[in-house]
PDB file of N, CA and C in Angstrom:
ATOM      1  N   UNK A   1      -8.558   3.579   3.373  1.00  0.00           N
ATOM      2  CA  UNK A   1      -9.740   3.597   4.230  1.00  0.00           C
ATOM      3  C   UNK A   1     -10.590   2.353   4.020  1.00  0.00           C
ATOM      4  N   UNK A   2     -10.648   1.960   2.713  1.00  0.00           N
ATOM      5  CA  UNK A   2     -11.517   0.614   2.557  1.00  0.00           C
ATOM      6  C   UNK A   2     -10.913  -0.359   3.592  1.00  0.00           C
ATOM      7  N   UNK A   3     -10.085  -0.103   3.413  1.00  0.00           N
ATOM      8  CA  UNK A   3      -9.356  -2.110   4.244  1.00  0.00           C
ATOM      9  C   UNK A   3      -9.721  -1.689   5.401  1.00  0.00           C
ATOM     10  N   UNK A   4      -9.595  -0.393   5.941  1.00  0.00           N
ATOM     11  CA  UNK A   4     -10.193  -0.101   7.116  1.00  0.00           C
ATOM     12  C   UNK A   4     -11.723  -0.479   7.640  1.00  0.00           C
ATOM     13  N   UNK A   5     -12.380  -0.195   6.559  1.00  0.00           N
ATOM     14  CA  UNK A   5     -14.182  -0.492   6.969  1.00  0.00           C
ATOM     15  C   UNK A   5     -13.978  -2.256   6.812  1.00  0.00           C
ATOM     16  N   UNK A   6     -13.341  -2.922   6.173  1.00  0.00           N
ATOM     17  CA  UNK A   6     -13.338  -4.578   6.115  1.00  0.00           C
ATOM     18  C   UNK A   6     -12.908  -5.223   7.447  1.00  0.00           C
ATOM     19  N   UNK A   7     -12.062  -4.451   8.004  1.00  0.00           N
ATOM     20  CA  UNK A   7     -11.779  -5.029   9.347  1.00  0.00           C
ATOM     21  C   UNK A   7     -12.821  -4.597  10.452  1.00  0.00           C
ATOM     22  N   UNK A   8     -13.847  -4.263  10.109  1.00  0.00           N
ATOM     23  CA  UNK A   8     -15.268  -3.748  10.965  1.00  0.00           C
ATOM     24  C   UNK A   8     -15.864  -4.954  11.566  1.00  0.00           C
ATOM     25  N   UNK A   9     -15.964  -4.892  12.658  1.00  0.00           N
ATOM     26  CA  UNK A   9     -16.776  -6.057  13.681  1.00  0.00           C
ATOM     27  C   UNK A   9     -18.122  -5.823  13.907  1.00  0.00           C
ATOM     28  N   UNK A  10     -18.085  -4.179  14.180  1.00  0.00           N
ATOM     29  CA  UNK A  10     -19.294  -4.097  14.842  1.00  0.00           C
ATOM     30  C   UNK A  10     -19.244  -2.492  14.923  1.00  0.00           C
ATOM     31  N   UNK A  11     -20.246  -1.987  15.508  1.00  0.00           N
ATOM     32  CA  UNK A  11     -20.535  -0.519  15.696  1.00  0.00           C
ATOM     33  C   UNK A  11     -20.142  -0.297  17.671  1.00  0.00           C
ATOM     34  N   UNK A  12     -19.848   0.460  17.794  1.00  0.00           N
ATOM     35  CA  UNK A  12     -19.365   1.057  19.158  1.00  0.00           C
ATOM     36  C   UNK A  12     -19.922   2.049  19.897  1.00  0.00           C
ATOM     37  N   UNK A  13     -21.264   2.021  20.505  1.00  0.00           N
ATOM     38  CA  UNK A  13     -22.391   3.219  20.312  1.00  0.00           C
ATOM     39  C   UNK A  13     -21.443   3.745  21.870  1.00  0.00           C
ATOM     40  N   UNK A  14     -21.634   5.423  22.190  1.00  0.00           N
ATOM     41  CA  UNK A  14     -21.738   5.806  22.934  1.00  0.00           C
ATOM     42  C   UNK A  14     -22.945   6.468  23.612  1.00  0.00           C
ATOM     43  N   UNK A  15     -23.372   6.012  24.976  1.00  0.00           N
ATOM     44  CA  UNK A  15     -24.857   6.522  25.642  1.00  0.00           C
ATOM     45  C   UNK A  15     -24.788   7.824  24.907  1.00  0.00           C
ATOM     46  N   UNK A  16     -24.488   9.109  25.799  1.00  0.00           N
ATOM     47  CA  UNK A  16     -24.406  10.337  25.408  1.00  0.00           C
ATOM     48  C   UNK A  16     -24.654  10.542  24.030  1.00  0.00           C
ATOM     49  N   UNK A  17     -23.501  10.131  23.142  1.00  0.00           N
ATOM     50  CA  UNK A  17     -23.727  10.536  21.625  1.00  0.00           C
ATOM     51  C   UNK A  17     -25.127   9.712  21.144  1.00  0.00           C
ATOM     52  N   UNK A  18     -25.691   8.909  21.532  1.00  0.00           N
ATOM     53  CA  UNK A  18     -27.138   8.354  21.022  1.00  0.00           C
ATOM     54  C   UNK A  18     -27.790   9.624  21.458  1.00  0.00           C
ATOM     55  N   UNK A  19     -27.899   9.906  22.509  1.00  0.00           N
ATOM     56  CA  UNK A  19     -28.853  10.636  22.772  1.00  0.00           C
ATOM     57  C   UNK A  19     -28.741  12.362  22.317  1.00  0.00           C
ATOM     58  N   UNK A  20     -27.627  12.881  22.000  1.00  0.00           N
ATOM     59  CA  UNK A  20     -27.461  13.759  21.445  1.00  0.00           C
ATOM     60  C   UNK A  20     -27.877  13.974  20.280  1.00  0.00           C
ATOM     61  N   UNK A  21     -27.222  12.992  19.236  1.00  0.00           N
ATOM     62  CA  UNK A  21     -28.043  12.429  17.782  1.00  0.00           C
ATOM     63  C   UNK A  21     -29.216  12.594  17.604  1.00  0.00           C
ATOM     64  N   UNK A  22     -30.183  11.907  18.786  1.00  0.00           N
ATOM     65  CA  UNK A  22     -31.545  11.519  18.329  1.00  0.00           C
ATOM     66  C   UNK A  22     -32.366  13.282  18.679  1.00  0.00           C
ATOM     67  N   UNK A  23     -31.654  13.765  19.939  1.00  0.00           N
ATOM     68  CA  UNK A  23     -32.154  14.940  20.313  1.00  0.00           C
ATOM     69  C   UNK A  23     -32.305  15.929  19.446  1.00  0.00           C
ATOM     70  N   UNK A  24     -31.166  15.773  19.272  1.00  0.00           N
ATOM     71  CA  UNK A  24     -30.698  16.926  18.386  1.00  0.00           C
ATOM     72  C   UNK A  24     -30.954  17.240  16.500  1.00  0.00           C
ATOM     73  N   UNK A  25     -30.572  15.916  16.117  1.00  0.00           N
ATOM     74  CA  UNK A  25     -30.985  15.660  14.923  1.00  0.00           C
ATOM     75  C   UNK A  25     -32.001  14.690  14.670  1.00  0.00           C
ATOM     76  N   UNK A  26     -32.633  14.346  15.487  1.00  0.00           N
ATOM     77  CA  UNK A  26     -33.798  13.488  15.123  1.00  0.00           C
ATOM     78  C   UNK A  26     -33.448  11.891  13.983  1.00  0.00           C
ATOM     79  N   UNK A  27     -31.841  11.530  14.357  1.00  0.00           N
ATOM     80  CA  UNK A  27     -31.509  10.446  13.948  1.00  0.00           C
ATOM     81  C   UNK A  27     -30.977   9.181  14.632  1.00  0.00           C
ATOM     82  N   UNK A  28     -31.373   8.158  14.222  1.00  0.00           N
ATOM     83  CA  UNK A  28     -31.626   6.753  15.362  1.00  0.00           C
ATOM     84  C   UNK A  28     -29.958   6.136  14.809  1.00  0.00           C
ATOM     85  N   UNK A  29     -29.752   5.488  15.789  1.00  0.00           N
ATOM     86  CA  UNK A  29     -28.155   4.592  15.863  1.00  0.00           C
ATOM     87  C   UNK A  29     -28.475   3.584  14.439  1.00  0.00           C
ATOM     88  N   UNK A  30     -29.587   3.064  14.115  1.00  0.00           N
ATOM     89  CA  UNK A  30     -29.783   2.079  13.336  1.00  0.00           C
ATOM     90  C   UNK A  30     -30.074   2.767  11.843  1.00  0.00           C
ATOM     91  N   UNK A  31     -30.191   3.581  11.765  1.00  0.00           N
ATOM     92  CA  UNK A  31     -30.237   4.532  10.387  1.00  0.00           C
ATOM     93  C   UNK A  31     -28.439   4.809  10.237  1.00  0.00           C
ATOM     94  N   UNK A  32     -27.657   5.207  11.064  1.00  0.00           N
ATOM     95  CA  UNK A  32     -26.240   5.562  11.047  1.00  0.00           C
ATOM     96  C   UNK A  32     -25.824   4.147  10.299  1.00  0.00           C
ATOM     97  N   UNK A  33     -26.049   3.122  10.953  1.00  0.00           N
ATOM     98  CA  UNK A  33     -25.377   1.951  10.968  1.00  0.00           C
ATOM     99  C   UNK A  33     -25.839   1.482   9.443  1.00  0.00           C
ATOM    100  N   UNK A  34     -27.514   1.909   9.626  1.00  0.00           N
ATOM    101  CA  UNK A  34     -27.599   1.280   7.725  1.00  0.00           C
ATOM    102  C   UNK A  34     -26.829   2.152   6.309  1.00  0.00           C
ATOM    103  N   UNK A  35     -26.435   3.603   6.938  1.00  0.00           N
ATOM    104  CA  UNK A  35     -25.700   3.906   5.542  1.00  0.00           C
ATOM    105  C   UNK A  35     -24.114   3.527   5.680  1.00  0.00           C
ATOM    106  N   UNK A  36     -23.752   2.589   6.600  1.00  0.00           N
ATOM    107  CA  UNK A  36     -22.250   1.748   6.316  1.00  0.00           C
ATOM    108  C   UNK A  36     -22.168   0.560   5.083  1.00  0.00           C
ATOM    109  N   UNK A  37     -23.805   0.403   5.226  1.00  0.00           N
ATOM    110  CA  UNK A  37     -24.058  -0.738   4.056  1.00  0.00           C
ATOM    111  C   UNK A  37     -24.627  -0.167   3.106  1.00  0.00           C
ATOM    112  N   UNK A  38     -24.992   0.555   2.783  1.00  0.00           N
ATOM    113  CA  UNK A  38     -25.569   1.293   1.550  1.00  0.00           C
ATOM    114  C   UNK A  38     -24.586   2.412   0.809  1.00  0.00           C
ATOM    115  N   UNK A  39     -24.389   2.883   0.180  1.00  0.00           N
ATOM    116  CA  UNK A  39     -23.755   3.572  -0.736  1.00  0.00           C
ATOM    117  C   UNK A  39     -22.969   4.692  -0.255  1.00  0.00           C
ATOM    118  N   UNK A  40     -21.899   4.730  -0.272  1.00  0.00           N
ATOM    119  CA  UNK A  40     -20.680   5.543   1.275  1.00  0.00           C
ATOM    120  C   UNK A  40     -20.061   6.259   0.570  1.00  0.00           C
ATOM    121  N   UNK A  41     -19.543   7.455   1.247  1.00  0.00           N
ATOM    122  CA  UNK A  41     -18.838   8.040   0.622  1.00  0.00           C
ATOM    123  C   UNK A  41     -17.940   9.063   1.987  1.00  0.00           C
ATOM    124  N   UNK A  42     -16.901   8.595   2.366  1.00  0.00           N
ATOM    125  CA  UNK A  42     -16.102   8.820   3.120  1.00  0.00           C
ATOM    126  C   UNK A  42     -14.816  10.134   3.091  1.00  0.00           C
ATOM    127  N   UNK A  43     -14.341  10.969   3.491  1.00  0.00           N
ATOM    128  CA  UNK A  43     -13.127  11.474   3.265  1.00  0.00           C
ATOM    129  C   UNK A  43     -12.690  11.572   4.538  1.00  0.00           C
ATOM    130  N   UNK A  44     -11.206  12.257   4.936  1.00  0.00           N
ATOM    131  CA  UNK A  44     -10.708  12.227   6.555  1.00  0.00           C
ATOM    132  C   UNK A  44     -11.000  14.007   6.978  1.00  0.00           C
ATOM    133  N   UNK A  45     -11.492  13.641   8.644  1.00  0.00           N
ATOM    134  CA  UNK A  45     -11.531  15.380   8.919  1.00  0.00           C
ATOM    135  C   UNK A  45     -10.338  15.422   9.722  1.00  0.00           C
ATOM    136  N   UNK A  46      -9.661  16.537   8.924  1.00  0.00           N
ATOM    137  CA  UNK A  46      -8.221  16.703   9.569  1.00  0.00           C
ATOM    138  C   UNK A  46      -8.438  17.599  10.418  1.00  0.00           C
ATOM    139  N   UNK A  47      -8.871  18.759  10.473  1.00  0.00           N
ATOM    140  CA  UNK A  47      -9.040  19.683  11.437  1.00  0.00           C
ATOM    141  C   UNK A  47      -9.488  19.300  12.731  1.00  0.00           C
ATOM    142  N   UNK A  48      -9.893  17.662  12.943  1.00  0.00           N
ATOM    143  CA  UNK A  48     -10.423  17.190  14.528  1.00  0.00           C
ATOM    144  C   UNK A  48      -9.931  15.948  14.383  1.00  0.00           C
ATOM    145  N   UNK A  49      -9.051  15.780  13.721  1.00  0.00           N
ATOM    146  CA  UNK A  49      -7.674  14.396  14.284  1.00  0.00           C
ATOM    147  C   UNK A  49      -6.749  14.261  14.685  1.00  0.00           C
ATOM    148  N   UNK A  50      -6.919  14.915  15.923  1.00  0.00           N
ATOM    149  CA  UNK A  50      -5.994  15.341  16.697  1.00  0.00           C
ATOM    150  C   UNK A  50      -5.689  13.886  17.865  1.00  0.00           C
ATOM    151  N   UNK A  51      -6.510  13.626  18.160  1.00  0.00           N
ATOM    152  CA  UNK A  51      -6.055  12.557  19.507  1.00  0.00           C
ATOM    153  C   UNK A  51      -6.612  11.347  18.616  1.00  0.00           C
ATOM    154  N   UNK A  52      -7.268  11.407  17.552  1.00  0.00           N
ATOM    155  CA  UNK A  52      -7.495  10.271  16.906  1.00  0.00           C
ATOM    156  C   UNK A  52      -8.213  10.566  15.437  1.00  0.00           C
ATOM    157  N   UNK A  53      -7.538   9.592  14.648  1.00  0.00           N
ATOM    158  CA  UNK A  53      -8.369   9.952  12.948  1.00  0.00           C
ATOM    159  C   UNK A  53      -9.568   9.781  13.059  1.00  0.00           C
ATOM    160  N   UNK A  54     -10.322  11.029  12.533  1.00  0.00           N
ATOM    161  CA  UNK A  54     -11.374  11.207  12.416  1.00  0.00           C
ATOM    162  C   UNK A  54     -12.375  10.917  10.770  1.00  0.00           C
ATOM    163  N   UNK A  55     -13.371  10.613  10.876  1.00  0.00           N
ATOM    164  CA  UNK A  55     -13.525  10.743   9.073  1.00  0.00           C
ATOM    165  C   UNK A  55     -15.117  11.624   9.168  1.00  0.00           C
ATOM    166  N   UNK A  56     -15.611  11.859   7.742  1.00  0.00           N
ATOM    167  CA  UNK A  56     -16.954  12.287   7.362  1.00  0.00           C
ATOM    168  C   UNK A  56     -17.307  11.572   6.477  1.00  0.00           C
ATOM    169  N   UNK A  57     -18.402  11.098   6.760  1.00  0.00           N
ATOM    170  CA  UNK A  57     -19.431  10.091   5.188  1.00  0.00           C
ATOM    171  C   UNK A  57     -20.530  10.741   5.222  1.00  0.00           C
ATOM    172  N   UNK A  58     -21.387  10.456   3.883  1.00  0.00           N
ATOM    173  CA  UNK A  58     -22.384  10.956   3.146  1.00  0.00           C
ATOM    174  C   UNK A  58     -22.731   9.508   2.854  1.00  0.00           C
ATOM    175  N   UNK A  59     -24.059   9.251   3.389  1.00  0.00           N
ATOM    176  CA  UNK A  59     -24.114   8.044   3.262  1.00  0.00           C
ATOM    177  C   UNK A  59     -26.026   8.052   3.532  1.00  0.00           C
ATOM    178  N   UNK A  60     -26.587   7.055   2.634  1.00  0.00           N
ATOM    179  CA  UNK A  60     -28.230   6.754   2.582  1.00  0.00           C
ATOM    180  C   UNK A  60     -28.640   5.683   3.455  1.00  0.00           C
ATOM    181  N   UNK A  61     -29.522   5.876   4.025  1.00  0.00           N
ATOM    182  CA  UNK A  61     -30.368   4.930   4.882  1.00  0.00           C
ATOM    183  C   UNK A  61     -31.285   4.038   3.806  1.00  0.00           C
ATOM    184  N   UNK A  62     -31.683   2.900   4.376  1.00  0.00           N
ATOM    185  CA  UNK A  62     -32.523   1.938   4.044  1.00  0.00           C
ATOM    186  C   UNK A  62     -34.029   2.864   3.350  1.00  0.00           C
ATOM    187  N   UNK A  63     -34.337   4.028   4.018  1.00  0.00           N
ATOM    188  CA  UNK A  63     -35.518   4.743   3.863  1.00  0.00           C
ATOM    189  C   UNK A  63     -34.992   6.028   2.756  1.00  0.00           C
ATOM    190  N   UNK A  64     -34.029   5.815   2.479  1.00  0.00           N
ATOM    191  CA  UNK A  64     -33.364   7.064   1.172  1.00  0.00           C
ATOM    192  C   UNK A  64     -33.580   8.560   1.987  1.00  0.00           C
ATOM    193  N   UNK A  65     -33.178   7.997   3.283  1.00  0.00           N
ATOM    194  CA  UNK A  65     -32.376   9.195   4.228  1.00  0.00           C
ATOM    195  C   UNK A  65     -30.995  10.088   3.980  1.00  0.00           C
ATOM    196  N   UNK A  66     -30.850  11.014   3.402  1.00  0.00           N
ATOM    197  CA  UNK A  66     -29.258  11.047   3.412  1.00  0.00           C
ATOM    198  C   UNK A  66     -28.595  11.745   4.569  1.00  0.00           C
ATOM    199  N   UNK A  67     -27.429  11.160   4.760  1.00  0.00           N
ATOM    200  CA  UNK A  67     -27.036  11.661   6.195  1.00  0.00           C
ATOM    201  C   UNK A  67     -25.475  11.698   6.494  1.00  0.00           C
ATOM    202  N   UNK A  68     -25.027  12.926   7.090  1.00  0.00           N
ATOM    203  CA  UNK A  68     -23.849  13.397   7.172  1.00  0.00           C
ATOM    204  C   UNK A  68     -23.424  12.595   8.750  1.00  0.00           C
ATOM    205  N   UNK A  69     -22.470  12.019   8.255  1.00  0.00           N
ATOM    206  CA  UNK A  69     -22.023  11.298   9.422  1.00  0.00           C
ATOM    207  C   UNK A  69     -20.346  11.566  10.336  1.00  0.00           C
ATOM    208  N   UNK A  70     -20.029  11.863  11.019  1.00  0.00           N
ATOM    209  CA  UNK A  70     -19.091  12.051  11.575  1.00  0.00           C
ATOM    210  C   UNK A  70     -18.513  10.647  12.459  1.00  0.00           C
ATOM    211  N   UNK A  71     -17.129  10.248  12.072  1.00  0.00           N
ATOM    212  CA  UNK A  71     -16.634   8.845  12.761  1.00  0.00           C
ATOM    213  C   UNK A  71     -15.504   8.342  12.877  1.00  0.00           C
ATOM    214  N   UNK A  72     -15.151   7.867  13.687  1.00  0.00           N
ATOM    215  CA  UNK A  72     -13.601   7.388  14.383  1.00  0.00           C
ATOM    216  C   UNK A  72     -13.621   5.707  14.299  1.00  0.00           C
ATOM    217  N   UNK A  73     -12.471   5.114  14.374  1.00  0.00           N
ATOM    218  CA  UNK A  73     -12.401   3.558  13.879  1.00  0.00           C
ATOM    219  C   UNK A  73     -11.696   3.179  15.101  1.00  0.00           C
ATOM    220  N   UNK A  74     -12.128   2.694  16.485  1.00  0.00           N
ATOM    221  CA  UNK A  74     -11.322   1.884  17.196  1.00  0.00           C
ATOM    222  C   UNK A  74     -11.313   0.818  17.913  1.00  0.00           C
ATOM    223  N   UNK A  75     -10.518   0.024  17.528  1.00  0.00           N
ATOM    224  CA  UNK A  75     -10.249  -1.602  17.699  1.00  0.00           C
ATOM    225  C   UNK A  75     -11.266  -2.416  16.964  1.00  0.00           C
ATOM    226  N   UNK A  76     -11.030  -1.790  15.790  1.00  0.00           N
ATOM    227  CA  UNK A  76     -11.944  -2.775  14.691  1.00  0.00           C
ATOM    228  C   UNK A  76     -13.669  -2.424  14.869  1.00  0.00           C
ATOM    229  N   UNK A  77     -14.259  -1.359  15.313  1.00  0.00           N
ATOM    230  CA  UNK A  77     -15.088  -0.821  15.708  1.00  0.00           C
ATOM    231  C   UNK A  77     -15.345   0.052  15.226  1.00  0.00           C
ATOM    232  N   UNK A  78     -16.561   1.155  14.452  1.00  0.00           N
ATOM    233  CA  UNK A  78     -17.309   2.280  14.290  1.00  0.00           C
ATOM    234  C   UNK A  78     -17.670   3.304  15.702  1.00  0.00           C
ATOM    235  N   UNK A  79     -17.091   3.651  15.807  1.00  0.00           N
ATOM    236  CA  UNK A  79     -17.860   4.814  16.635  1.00  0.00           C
ATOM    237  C   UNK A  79     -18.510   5.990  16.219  1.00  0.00           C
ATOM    238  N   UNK A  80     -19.928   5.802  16.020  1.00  0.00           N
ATOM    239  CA  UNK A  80     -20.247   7.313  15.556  1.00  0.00           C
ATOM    240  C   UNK A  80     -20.243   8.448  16.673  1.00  0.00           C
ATOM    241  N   UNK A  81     -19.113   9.772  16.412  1.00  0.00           N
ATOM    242  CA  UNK A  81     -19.851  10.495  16.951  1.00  0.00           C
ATOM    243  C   UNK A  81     -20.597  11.888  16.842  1.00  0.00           C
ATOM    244  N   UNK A  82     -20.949  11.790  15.810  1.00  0.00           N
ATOM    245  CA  UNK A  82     -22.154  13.046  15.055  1.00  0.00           C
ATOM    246  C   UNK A  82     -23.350  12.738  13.962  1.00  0.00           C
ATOM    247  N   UNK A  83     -24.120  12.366  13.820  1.00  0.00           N
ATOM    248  CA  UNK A  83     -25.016  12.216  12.505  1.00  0.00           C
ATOM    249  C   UNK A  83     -25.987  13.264  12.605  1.00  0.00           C
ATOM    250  N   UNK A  84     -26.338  13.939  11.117  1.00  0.00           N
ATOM    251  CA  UNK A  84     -27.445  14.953  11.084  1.00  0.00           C
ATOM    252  C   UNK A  84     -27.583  14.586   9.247  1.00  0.00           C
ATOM    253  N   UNK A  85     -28.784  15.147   9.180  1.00  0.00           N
ATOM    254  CA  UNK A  85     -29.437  15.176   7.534  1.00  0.00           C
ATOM    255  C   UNK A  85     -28.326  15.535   6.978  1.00  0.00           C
ATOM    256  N   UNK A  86     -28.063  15.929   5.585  1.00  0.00           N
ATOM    257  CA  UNK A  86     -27.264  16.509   4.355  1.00  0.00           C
ATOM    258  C   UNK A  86     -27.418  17.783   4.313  1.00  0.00           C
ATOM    259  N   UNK A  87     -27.129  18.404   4.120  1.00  0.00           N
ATOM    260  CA  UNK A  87     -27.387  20.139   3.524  1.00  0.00           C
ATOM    261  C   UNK A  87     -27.544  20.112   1.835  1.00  0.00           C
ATOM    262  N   UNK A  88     -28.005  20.949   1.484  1.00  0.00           N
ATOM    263  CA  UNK A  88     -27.955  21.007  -0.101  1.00  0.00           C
ATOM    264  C   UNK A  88     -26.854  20.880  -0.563  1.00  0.00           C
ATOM    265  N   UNK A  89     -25.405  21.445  -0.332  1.00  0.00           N
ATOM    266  CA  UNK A  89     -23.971  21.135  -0.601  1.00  0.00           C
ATOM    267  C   UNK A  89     -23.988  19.487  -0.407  1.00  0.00           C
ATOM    268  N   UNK A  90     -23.878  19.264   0.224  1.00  0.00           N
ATOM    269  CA  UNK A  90     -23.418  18.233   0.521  1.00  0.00           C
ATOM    270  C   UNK A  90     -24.808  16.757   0.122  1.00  0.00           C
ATOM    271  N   UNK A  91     -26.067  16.999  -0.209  1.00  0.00           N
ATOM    272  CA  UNK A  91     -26.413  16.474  -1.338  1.00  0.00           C
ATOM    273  C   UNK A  91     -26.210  16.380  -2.562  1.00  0.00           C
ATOM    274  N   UNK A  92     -25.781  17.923  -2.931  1.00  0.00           N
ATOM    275  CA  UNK A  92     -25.127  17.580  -4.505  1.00  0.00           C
ATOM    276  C   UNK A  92     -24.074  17.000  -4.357  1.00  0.00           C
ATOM    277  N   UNK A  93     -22.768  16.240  -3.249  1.00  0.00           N
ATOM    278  CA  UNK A  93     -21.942  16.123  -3.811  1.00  0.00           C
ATOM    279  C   UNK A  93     -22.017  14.273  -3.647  1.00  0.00           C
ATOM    280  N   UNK A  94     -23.085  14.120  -2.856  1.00  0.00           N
ATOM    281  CA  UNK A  94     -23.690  12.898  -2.765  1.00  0.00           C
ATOM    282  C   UNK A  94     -24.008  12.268  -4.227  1.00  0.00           C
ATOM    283  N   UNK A  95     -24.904  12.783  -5.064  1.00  0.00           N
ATOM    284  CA  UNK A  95     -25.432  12.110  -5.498  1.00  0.00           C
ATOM    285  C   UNK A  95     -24.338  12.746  -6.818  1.00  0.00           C
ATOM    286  N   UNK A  96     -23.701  13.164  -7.058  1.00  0.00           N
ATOM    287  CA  UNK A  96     -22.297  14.111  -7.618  1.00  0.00           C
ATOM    288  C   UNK A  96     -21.640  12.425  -7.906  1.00  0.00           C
ATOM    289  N   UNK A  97     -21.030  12.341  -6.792  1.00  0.00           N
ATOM    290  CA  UNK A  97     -20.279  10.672  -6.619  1.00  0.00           C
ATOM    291  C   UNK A  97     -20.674   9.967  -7.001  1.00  0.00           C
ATOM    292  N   UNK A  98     -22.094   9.375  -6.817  1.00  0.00           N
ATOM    293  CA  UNK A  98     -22.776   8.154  -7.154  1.00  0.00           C
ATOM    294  C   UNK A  98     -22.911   8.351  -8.670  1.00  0.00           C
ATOM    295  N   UNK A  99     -22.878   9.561  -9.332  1.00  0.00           N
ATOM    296  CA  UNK A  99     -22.961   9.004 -10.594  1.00  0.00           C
ATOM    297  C   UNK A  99     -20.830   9.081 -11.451  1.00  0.00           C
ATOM    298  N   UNK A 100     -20.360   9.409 -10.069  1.00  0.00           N
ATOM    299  CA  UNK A 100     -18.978   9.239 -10.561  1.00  0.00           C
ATOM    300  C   UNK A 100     -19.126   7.836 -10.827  1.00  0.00           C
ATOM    301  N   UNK A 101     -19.207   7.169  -9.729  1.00  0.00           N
ATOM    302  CA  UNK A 101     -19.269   6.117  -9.433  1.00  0.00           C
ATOM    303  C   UNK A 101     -19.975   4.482 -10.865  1.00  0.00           C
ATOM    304  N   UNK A 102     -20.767   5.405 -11.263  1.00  0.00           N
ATOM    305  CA  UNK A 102     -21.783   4.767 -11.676  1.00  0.00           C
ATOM    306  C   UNK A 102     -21.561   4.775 -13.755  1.00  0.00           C
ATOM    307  N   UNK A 103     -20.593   5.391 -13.746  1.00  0.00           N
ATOM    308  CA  UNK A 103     -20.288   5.837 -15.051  1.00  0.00           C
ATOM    309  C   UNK A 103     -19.260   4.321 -15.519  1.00  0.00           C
ATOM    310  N   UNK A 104     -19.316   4.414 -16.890  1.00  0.00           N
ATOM    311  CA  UNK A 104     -18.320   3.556 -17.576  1.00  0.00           C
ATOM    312  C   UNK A 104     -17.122   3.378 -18.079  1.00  0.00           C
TER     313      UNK A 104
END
């Protein structure tokens, strides 16, 4: 998956899914885009990769937002199409990692 995010150009917004996002979860395209650069934590959702690999990240905004992200990779492109806050699960397993991560 890494070599995958290195071949990243750019983000791939769809109208609809912006506006669903922001409606719905009260989260902006530019908060999505800042936890690609901040501290990631990715796995694949198999149960909806069906017409195309799908993934999930746990990933922090510039403002120490944490945010569950739903996303597809095509033609060297991000497409988000789901972002909402963390749940308590899925904060502990956030900050769970980062100190995997962070150990010696």
């Amino acid at each position: 998956m890494e070599n995958r995010l290195i071949q990243i150009t750019k983000f791939d917004w769809n109208r609809s899914n912006i506006d669903k996002i922001r409606e719905k979860h009260n989260v902006e395209p530019h908060e999505c885009e800042e936890a690609f650069f901040n501290e990631l934590f990715i796995s694949t959702d198999e149960s909806h990769s069906h017409a195309e690999q799908r993934y999930h990240a746990l990933g922090i905004t510039n403002s120490d937002r944490l945010l569950f992200i739903v996303f597809t990779i095509r033609a060297k492109k991000i497409r988000v199409i789901s972002a909402r806050d963390v749940n308590k699960k899925e904060r502990r397993i956030y900050y769970e990692k980062i100190k995997e991560n962070t150990q010696i």
